[in-house]
C-alpha atoms as a PDB file:
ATOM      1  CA  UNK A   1       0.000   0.000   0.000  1.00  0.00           C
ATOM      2  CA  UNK A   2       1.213   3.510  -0.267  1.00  0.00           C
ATOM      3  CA  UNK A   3       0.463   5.612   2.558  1.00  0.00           C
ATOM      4  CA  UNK A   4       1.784   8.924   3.560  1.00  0.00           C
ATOM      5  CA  UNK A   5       4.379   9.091   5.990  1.00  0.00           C
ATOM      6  CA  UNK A   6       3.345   8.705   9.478  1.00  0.00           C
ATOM      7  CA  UNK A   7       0.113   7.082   8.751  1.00  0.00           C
ATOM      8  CA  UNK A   8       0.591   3.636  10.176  1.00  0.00           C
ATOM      9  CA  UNK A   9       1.779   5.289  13.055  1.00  0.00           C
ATOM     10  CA  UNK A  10      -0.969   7.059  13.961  1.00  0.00           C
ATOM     11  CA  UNK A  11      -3.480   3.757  13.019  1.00  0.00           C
ATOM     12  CA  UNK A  12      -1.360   1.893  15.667  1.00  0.00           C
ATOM     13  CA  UNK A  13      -1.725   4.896  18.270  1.00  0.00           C
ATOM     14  CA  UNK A  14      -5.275   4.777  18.182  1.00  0.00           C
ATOM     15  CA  UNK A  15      -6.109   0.849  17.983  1.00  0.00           C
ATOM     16  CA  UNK A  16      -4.012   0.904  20.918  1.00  0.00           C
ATOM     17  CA  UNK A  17      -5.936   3.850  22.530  1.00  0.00           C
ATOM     18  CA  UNK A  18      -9.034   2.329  21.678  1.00  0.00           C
ATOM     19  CA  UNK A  19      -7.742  -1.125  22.795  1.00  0.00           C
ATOM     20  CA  UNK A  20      -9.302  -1.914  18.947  1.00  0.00           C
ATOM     21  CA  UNK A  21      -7.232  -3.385  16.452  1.00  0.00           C
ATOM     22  CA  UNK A  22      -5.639  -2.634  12.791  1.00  0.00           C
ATOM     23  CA  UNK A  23      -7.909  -4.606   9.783  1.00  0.00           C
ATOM     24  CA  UNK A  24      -5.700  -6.138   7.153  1.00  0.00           C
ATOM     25  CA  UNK A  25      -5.785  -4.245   3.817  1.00  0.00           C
ATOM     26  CA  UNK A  26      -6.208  -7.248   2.205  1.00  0.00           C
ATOM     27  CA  UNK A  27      -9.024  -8.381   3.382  1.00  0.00           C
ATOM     28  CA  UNK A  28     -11.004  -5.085   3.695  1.00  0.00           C
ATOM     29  CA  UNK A  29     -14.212  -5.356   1.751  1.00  0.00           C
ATOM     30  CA  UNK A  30     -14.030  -9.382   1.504  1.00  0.00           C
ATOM     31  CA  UNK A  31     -16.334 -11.985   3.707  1.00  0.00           C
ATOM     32  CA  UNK A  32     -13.571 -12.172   6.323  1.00  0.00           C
ATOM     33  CA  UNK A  33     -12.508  -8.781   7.326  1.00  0.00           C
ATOM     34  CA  UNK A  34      -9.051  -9.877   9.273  1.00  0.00           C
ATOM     35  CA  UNK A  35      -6.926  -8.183  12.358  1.00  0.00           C
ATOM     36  CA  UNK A  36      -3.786  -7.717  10.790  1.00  0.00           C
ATOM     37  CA  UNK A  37      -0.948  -9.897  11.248  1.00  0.00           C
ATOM     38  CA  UNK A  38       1.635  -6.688  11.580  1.00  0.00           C
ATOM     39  CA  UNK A  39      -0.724  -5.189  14.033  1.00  0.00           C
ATOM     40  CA  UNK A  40      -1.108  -8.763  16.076  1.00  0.00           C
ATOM     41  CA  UNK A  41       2.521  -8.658  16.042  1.00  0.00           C
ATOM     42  CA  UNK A  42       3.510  -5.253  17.282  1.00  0.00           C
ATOM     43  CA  UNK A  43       4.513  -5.250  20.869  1.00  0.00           C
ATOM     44  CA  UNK A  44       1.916  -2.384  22.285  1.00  0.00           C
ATOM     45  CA  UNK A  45      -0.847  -3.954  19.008  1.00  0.00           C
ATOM     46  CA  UNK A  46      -0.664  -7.328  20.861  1.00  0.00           C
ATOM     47  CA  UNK A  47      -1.172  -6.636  24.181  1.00  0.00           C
ATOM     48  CA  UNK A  48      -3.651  -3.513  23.822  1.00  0.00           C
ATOM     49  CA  UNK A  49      -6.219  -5.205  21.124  1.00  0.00           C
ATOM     50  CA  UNK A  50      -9.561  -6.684  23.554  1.00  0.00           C
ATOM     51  CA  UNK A  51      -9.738  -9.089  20.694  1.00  0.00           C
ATOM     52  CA  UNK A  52      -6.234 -10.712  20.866  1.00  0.00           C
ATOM     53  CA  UNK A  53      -6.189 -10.317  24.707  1.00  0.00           C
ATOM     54  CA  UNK A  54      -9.748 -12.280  24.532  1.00  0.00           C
ATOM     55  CA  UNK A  55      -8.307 -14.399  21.666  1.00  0.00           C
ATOM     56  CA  UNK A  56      -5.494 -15.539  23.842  1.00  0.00           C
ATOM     57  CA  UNK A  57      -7.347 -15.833  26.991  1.00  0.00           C
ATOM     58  CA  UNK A  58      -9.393 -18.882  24.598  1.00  0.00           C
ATOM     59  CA  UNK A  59     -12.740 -16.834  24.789  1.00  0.00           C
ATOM     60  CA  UNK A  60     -12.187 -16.268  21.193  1.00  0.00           C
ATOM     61  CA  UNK A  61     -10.585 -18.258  18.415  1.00  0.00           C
ATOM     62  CA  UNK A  62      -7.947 -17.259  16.357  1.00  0.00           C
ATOM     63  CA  UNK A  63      -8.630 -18.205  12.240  1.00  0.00           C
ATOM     64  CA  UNK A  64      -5.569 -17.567  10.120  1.00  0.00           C
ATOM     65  CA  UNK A  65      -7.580 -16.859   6.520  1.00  0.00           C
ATOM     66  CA  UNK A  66      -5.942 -16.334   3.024  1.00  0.00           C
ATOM     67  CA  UNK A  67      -7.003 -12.768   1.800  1.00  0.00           C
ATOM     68  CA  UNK A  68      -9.354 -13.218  -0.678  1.00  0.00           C
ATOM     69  CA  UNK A  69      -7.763 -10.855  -2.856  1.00  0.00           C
ATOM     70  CA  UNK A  70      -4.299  -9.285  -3.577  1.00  0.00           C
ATOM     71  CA  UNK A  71      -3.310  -6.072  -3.422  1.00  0.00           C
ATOM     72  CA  UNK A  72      -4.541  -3.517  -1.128  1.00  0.00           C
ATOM     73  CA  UNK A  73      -7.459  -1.184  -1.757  1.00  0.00           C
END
């Protein structure tokens, strides 16, 4: 994708703020909207998301899914 500079950094400051989570670009607009797996990876992403934190605490499930398309949007 080509964002401007500084604009992943402010998507992770507010997921993290908002204890929400990043949604894969490649998977926006498909049947399975996905966390994404940078997000899920980054040390403040993991730990701040509810969903991963309820994902590893086995209330959820994690899915791994194959984005429907490639690319980003």
């Amino acid at each position: 994708m080509s964002l401007e500079p500084g604009r992943v950094a402010n998507m992770v400051k507010k997921a993290v703020a908002d204890e929400g989570h990043i949604v894969c670009h490649k998977t926006l607009g498909t049947q399975a909207p996905a966390i994404c797996a940078g997000y899920a990876a980054h040390p403040r992403g993991r730990t701040a998301s509810l969903a991963l934190r309820l994902a590893r605490a086995r209330v959820l499930r994690i899915v791994f899914v194959k984005p429907d398309r490639e690319g980003g949007s």
